[in-house]
PDB file of N, CA and C in Angstrom:
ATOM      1  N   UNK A   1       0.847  -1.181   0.000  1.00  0.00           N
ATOM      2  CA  UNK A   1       0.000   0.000   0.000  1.00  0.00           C
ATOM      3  C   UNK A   1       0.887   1.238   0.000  1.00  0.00           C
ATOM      4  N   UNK A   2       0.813   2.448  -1.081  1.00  0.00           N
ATOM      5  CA  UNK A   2       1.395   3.171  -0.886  1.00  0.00           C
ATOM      6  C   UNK A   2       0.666   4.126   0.158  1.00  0.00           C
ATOM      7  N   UNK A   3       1.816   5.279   0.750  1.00  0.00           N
ATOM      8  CA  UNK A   3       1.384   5.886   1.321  1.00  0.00           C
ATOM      9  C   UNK A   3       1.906   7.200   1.416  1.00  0.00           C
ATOM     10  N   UNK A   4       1.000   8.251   1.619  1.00  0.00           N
ATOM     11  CA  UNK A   4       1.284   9.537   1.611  1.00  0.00           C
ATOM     12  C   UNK A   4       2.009  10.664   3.072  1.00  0.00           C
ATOM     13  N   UNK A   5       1.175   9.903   4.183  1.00  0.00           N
ATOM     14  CA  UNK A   5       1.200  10.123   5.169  1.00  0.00           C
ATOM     15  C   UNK A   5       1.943   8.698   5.908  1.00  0.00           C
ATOM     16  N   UNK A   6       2.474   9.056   7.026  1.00  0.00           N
ATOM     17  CA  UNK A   6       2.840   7.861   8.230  1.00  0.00           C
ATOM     18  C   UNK A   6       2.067   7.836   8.923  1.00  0.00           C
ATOM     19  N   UNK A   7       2.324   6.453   9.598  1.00  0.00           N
ATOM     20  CA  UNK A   7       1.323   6.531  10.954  1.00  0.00           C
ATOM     21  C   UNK A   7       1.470   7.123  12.218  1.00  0.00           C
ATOM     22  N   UNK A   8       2.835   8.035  12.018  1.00  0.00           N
ATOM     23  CA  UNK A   8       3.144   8.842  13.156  1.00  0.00           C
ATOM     24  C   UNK A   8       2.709  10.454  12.648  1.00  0.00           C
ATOM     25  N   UNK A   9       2.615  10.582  10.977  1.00  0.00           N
ATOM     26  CA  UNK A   9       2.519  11.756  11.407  1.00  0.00           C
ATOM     27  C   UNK A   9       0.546  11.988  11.164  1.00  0.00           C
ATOM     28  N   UNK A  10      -0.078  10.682  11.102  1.00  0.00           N
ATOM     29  CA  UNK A  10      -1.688  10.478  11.104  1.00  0.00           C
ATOM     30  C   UNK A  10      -1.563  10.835  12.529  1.00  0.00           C
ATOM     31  N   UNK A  11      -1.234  10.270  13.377  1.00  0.00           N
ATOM     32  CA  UNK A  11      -0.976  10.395  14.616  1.00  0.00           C
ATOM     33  C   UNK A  11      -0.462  11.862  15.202  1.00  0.00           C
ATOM     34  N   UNK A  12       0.040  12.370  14.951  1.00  0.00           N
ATOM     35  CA  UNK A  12       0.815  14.271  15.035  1.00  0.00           C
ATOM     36  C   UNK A  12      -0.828  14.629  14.714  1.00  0.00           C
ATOM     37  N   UNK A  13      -1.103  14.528  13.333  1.00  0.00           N
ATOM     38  CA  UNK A  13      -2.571  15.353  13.157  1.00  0.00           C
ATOM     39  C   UNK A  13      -3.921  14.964  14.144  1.00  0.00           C
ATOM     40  N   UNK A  14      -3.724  13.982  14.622  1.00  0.00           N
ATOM     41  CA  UNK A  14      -5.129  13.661  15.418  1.00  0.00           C
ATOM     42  C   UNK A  14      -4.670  14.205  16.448  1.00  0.00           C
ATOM     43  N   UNK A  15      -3.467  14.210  17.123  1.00  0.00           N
ATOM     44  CA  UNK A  15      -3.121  15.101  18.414  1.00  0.00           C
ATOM     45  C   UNK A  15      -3.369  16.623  18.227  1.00  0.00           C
ATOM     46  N   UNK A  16      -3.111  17.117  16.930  1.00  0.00           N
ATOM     47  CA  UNK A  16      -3.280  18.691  16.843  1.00  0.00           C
ATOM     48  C   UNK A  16      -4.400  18.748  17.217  1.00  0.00           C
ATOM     49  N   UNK A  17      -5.512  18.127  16.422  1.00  0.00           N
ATOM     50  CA  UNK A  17      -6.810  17.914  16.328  1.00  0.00           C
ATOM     51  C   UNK A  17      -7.845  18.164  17.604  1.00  0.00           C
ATOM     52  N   UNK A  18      -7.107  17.392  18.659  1.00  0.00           N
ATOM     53  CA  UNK A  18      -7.236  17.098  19.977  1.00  0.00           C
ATOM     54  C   UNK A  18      -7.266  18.225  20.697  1.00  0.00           C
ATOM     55  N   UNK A  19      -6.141  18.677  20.648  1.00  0.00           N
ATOM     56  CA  UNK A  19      -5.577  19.952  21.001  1.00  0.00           C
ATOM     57  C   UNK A  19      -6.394  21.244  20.848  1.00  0.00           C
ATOM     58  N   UNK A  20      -6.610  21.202  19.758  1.00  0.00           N
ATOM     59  CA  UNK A  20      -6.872  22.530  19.546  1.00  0.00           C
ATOM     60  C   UNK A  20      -8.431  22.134  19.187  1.00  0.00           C
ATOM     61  N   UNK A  21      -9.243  21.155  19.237  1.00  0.00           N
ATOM     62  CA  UNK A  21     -10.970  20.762  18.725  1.00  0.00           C
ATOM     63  C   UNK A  21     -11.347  21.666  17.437  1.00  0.00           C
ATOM     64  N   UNK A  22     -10.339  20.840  16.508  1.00  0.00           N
ATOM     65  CA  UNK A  22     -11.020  20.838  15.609  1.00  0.00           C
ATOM     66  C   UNK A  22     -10.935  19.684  14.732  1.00  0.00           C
ATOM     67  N   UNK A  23     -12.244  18.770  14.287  1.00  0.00           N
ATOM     68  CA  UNK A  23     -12.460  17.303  14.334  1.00  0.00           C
ATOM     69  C   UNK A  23     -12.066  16.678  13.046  1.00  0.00           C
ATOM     70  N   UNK A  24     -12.164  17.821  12.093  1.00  0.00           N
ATOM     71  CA  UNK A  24     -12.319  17.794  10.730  1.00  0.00           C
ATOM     72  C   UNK A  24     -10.854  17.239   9.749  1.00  0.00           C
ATOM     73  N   UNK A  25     -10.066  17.203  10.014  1.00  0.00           N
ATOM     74  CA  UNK A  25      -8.972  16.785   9.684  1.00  0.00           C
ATOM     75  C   UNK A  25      -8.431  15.256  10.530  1.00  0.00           C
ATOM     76  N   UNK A  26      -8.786  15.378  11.738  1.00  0.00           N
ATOM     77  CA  UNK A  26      -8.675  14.123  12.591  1.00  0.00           C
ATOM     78  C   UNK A  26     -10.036  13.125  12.272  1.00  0.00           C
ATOM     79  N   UNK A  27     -11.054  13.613  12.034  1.00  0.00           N
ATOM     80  CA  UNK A  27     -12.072  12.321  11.438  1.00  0.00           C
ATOM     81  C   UNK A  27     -10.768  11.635  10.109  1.00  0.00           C
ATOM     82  N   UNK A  28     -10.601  12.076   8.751  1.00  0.00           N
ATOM     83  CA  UNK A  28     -10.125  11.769   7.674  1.00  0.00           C
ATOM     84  C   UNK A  28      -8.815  11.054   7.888  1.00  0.00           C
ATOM     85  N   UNK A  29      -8.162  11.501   8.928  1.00  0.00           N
ATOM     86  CA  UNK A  29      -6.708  10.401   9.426  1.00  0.00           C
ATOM     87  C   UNK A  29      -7.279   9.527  10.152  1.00  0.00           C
ATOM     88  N   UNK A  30      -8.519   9.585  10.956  1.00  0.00           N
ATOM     89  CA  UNK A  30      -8.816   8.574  11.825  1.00  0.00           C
ATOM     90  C   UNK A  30      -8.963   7.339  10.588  1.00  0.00           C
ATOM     91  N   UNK A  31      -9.984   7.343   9.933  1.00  0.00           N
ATOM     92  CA  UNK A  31     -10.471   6.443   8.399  1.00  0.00           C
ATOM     93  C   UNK A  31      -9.406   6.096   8.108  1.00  0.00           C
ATOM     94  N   UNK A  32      -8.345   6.754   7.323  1.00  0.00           N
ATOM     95  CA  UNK A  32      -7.101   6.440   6.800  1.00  0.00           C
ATOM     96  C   UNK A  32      -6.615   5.452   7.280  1.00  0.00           C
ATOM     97  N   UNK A  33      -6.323   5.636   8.973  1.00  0.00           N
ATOM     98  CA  UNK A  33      -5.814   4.379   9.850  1.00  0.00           C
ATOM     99  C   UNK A  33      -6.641   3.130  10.031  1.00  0.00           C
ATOM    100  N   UNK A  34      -7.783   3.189   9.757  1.00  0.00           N
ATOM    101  CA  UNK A  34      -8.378   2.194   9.540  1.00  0.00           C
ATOM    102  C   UNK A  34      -8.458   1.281   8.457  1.00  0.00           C
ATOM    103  N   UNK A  35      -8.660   2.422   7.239  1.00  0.00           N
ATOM    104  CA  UNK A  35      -7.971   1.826   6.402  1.00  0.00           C
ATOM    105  C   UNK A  35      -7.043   0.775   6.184  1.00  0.00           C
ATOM    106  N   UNK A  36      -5.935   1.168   6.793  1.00  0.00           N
ATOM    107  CA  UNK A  36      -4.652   0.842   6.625  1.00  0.00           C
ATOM    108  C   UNK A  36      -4.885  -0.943   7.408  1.00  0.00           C
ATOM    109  N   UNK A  37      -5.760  -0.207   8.303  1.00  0.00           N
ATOM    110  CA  UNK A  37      -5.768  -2.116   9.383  1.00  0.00           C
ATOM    111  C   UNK A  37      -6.688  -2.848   9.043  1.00  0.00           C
ATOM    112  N   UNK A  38      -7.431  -2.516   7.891  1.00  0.00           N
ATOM    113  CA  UNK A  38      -8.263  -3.084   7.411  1.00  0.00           C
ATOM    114  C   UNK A  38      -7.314  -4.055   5.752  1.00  0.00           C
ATOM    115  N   UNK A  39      -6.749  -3.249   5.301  1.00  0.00           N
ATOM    116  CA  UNK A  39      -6.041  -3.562   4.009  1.00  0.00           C
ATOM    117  C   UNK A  39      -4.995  -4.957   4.887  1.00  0.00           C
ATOM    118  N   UNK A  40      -4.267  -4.346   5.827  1.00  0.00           N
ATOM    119  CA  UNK A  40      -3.264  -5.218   7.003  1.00  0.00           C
ATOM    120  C   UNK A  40      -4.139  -6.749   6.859  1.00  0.00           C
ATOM    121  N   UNK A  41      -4.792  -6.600   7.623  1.00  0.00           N
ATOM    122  CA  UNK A  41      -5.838  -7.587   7.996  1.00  0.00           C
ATOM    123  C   UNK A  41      -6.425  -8.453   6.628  1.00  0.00           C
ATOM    124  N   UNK A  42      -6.443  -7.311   6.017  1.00  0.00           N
ATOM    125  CA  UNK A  42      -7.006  -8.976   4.345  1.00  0.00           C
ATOM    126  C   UNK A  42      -5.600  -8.957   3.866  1.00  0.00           C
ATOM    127  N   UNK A  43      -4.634  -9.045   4.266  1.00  0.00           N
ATOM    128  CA  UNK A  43      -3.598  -9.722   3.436  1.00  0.00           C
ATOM    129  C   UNK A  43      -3.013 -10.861   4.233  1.00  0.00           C
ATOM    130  N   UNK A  44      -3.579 -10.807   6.094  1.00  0.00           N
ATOM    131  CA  UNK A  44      -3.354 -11.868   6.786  1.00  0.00           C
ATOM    132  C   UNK A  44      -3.930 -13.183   6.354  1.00  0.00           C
ATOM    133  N   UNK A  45      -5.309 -12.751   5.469  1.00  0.00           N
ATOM    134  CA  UNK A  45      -6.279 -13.693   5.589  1.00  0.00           C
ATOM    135  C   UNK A  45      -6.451 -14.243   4.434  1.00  0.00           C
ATOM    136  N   UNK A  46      -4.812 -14.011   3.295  1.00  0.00           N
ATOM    137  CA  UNK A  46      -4.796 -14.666   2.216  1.00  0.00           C
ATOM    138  C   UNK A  46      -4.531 -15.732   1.806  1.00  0.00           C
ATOM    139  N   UNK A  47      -4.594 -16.793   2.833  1.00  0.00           N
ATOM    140  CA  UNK A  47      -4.015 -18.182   3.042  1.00  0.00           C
ATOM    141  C   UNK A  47      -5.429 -18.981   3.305  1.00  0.00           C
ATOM    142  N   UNK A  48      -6.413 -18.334   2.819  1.00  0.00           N
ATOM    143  CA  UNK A  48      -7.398 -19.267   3.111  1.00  0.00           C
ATOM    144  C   UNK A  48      -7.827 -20.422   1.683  1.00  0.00           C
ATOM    145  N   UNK A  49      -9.221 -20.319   1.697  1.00  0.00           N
ATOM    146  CA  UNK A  49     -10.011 -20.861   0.669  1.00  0.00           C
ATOM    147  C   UNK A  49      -9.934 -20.575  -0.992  1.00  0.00           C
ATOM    148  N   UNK A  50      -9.998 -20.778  -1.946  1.00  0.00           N
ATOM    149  CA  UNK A  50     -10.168 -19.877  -3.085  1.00  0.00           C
ATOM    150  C   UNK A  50     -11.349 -19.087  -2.916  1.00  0.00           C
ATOM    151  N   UNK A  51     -12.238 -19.497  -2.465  1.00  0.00           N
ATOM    152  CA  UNK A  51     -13.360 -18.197  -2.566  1.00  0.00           C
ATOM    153  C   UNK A  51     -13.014 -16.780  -1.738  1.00  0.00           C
ATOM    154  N   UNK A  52     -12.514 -17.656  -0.298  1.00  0.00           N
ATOM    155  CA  UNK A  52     -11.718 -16.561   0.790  1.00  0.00           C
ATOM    156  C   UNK A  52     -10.761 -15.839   0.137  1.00  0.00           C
ATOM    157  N   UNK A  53     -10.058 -16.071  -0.815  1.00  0.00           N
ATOM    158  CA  UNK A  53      -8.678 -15.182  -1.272  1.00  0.00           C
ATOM    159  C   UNK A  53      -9.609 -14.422  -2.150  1.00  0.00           C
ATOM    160  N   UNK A  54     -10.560 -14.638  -3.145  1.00  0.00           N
ATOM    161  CA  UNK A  54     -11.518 -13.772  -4.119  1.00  0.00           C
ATOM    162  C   UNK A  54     -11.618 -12.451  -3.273  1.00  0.00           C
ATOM    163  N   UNK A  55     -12.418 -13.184  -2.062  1.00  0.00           N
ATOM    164  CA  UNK A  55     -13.193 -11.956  -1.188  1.00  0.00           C
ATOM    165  C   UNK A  55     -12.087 -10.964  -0.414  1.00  0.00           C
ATOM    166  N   UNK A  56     -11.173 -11.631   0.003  1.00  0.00           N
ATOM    167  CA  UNK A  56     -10.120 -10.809   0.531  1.00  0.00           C
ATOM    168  C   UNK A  56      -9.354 -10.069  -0.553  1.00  0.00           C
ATOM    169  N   UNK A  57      -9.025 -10.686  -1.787  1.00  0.00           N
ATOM    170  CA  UNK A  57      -8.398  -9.481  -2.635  1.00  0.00           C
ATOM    171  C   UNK A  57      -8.985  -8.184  -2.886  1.00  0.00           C
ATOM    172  N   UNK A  58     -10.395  -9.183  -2.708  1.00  0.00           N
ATOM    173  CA  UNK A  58     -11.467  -7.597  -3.145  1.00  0.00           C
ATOM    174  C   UNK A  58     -11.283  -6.320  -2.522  1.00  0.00           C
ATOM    175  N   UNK A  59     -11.567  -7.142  -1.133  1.00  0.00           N
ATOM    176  CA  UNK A  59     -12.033  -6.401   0.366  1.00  0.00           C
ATOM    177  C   UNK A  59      -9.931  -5.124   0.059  1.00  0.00           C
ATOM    178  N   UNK A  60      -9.227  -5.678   0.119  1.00  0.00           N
ATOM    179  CA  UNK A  60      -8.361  -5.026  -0.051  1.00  0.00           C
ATOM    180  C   UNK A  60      -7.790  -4.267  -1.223  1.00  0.00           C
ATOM    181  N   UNK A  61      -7.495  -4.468  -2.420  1.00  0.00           N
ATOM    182  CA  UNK A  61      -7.899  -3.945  -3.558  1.00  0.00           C
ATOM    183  C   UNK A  61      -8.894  -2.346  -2.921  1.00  0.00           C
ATOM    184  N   UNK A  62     -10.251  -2.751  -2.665  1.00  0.00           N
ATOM    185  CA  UNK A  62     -11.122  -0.988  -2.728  1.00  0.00           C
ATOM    186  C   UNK A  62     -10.690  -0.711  -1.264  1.00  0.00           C
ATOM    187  N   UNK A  63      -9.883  -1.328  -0.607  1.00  0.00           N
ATOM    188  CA  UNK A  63      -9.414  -0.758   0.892  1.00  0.00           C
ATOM    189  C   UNK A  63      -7.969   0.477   0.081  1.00  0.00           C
ATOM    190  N   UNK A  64      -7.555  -0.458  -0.331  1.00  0.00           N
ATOM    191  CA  UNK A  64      -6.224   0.427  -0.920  1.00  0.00           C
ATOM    192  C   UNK A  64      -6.735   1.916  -1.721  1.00  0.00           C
ATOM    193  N   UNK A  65      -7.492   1.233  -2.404  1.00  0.00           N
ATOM    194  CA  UNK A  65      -8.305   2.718  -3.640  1.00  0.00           C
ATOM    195  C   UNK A  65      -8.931   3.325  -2.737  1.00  0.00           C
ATOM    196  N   UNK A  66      -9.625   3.650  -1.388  1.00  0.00           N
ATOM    197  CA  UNK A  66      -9.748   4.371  -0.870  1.00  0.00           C
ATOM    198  C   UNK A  66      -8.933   4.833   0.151  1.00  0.00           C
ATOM    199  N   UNK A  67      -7.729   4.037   0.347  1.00  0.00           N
ATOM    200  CA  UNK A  67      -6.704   4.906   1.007  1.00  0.00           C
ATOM    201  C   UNK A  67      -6.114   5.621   0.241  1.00  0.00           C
ATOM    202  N   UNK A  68      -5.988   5.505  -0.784  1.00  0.00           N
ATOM    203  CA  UNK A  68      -5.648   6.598  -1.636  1.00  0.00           C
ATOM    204  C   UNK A  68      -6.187   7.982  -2.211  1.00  0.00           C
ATOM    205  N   UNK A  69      -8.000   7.828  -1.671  1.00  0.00           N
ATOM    206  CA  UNK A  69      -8.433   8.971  -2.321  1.00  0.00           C
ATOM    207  C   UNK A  69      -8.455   9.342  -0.660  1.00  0.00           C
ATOM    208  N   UNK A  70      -8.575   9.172   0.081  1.00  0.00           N
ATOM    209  CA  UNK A  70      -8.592  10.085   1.448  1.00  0.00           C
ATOM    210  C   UNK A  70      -7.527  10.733   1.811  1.00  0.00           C
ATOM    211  N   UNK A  71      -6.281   9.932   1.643  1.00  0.00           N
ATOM    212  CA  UNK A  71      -5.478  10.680   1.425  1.00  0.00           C
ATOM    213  C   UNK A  71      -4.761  11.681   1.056  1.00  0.00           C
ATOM    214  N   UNK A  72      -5.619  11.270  -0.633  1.00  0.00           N
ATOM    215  CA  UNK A  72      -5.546  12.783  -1.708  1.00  0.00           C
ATOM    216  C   UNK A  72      -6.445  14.008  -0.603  1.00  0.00           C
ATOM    217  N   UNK A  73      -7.573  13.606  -0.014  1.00  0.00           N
ATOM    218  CA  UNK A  73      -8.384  14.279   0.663  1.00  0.00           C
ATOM    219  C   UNK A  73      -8.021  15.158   1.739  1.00  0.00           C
ATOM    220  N   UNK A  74      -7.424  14.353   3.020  1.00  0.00           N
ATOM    221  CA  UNK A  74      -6.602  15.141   4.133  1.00  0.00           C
ATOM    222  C   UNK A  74      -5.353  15.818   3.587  1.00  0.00           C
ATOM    223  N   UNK A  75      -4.635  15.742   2.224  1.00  0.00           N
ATOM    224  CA  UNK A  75      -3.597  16.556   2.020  1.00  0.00           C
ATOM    225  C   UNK A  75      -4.489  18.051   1.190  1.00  0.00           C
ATOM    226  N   UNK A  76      -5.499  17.468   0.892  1.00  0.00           N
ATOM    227  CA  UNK A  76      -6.670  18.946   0.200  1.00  0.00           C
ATOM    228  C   UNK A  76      -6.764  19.709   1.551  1.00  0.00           C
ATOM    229  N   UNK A  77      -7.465  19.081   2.308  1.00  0.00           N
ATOM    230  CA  UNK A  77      -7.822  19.762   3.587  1.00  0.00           C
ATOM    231  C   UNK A  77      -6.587  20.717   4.489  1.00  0.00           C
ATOM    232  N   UNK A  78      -5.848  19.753   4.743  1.00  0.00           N
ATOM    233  CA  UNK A  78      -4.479  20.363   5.304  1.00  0.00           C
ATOM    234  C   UNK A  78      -3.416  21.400   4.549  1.00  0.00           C
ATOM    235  N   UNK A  79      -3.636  21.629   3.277  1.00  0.00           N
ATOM    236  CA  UNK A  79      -3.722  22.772   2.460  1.00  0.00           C
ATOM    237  C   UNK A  79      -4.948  23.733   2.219  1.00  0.00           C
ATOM    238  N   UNK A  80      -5.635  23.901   2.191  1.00  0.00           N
ATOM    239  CA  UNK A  80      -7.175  24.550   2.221  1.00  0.00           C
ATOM    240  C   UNK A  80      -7.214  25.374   3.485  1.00  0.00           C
ATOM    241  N   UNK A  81      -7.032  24.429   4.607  1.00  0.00           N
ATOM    242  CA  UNK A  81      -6.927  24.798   6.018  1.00  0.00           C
ATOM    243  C   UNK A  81      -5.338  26.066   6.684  1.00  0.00           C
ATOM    244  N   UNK A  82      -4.484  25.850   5.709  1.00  0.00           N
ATOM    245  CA  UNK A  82      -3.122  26.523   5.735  1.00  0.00           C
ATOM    246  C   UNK A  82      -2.384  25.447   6.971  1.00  0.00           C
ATOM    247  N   UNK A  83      -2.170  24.402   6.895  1.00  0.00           N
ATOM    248  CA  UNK A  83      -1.513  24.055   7.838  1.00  0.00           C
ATOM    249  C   UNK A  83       0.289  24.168   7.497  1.00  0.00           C
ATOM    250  N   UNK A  84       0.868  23.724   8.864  1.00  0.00           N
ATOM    251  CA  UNK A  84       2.285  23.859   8.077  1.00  0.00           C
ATOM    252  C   UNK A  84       2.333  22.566   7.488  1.00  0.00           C
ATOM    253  N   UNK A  85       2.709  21.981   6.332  1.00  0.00           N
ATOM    254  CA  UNK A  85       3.086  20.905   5.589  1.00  0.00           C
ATOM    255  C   UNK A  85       3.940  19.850   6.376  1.00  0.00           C
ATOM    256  N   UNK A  86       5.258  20.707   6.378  1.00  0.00           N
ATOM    257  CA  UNK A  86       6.565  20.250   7.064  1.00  0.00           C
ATOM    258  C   UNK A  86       6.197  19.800   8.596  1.00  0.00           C
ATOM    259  N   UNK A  87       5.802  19.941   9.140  1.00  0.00           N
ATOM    260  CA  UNK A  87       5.555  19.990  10.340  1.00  0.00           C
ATOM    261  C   UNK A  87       4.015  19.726  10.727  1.00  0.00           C
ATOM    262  N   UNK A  88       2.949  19.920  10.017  1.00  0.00           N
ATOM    263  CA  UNK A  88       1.667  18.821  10.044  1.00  0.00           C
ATOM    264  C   UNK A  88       1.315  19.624  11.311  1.00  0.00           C
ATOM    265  N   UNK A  89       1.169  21.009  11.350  1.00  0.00           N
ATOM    266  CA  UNK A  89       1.111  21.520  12.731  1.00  0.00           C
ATOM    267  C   UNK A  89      -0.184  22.308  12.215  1.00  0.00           C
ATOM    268  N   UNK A  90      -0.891  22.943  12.808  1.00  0.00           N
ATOM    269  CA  UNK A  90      -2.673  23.734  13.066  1.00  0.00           C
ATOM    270  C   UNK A  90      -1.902  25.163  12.465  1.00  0.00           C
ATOM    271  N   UNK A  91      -2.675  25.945  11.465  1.00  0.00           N
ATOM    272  CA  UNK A  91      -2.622  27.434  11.870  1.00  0.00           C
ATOM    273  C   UNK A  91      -3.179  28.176  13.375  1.00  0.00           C
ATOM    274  N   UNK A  92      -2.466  28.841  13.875  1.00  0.00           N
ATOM    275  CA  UNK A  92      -2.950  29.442  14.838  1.00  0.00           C
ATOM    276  C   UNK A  92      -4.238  29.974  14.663  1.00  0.00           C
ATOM    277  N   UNK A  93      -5.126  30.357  13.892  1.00  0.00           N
ATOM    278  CA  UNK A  93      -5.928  30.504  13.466  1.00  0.00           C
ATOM    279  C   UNK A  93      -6.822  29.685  13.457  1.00  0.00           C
ATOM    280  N   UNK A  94      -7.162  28.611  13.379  1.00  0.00           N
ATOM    281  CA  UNK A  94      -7.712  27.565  13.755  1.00  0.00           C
ATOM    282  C   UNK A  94      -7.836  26.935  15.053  1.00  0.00           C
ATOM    283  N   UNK A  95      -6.483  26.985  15.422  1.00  0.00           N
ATOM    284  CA  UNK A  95      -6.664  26.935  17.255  1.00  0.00           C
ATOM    285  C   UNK A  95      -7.807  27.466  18.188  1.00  0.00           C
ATOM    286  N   UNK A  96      -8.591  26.383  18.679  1.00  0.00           N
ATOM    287  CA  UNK A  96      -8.864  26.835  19.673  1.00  0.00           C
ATOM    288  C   UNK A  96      -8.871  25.879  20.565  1.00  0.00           C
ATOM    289  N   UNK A  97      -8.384  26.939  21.842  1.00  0.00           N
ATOM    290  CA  UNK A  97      -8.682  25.559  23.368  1.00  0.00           C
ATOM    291  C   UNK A  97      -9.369  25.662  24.035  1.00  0.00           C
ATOM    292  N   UNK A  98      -9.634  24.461  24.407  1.00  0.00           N
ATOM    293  CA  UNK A  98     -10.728  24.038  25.317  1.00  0.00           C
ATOM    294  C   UNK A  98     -11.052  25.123  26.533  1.00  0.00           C
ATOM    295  N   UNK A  99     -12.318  25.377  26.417  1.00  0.00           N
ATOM    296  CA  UNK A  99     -12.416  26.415  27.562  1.00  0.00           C
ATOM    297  C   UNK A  99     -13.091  25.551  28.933  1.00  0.00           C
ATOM    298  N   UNK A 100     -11.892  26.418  29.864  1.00  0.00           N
ATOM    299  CA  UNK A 100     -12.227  26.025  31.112  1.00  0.00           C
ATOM    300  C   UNK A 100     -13.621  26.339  32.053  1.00  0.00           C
ATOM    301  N   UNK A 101     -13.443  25.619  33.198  1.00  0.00           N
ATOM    302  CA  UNK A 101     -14.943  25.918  33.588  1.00  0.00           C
ATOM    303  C   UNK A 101     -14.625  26.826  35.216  1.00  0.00           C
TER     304      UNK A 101
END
């Protein structure tokens, strides 16, 4: 599976995300990572049946083609949004924190 992003820096963006509540960029890495353990997972399960390997190529095959368009997606967003690239960090502008009580 190629990939655009790591799983550390999917991980950097769901922490910004966290950080500063805003969900919208951390929903699309959340998927991604699922993605990814979903694609993981049907290539474990390619030692089965012939019908089982059909269904698992499948299942992985449109796992991959949509890790690829979400991807294309959170790098739209994370440009759109002005984030820093290099660094996968929030515009200050977007920041906001959690208000206390």
């Amino acid at each position: 599976m190629n990939t655009q992003f790591s799983d550390a820096q999917l991980s950097h963006i769901l922490d910004q995300s966290l950080i500063y509540q805003c969900a919208c960029p951390a929903q699309v890495a959340k998927h991604i990572i699922g993605l990814r353990d979903l694609f993981a997972y049907q290539q474990a399960c390619l030692n089965q049946t012939d019908t089982d390997v059909a269904v698992h190529q499948r299942i992985a095959s449109d796992a991959e083609r949509a890790h690829a368009v979400l991807e294309a997606c959170l790098h739209e967003i994370l440009l759109l949004e002005k984030w820093d690239m290099q660094t996968l960090t929030m515009p200050a502008s977007l920041q906001k924190t959690p208000r206390t009580l």
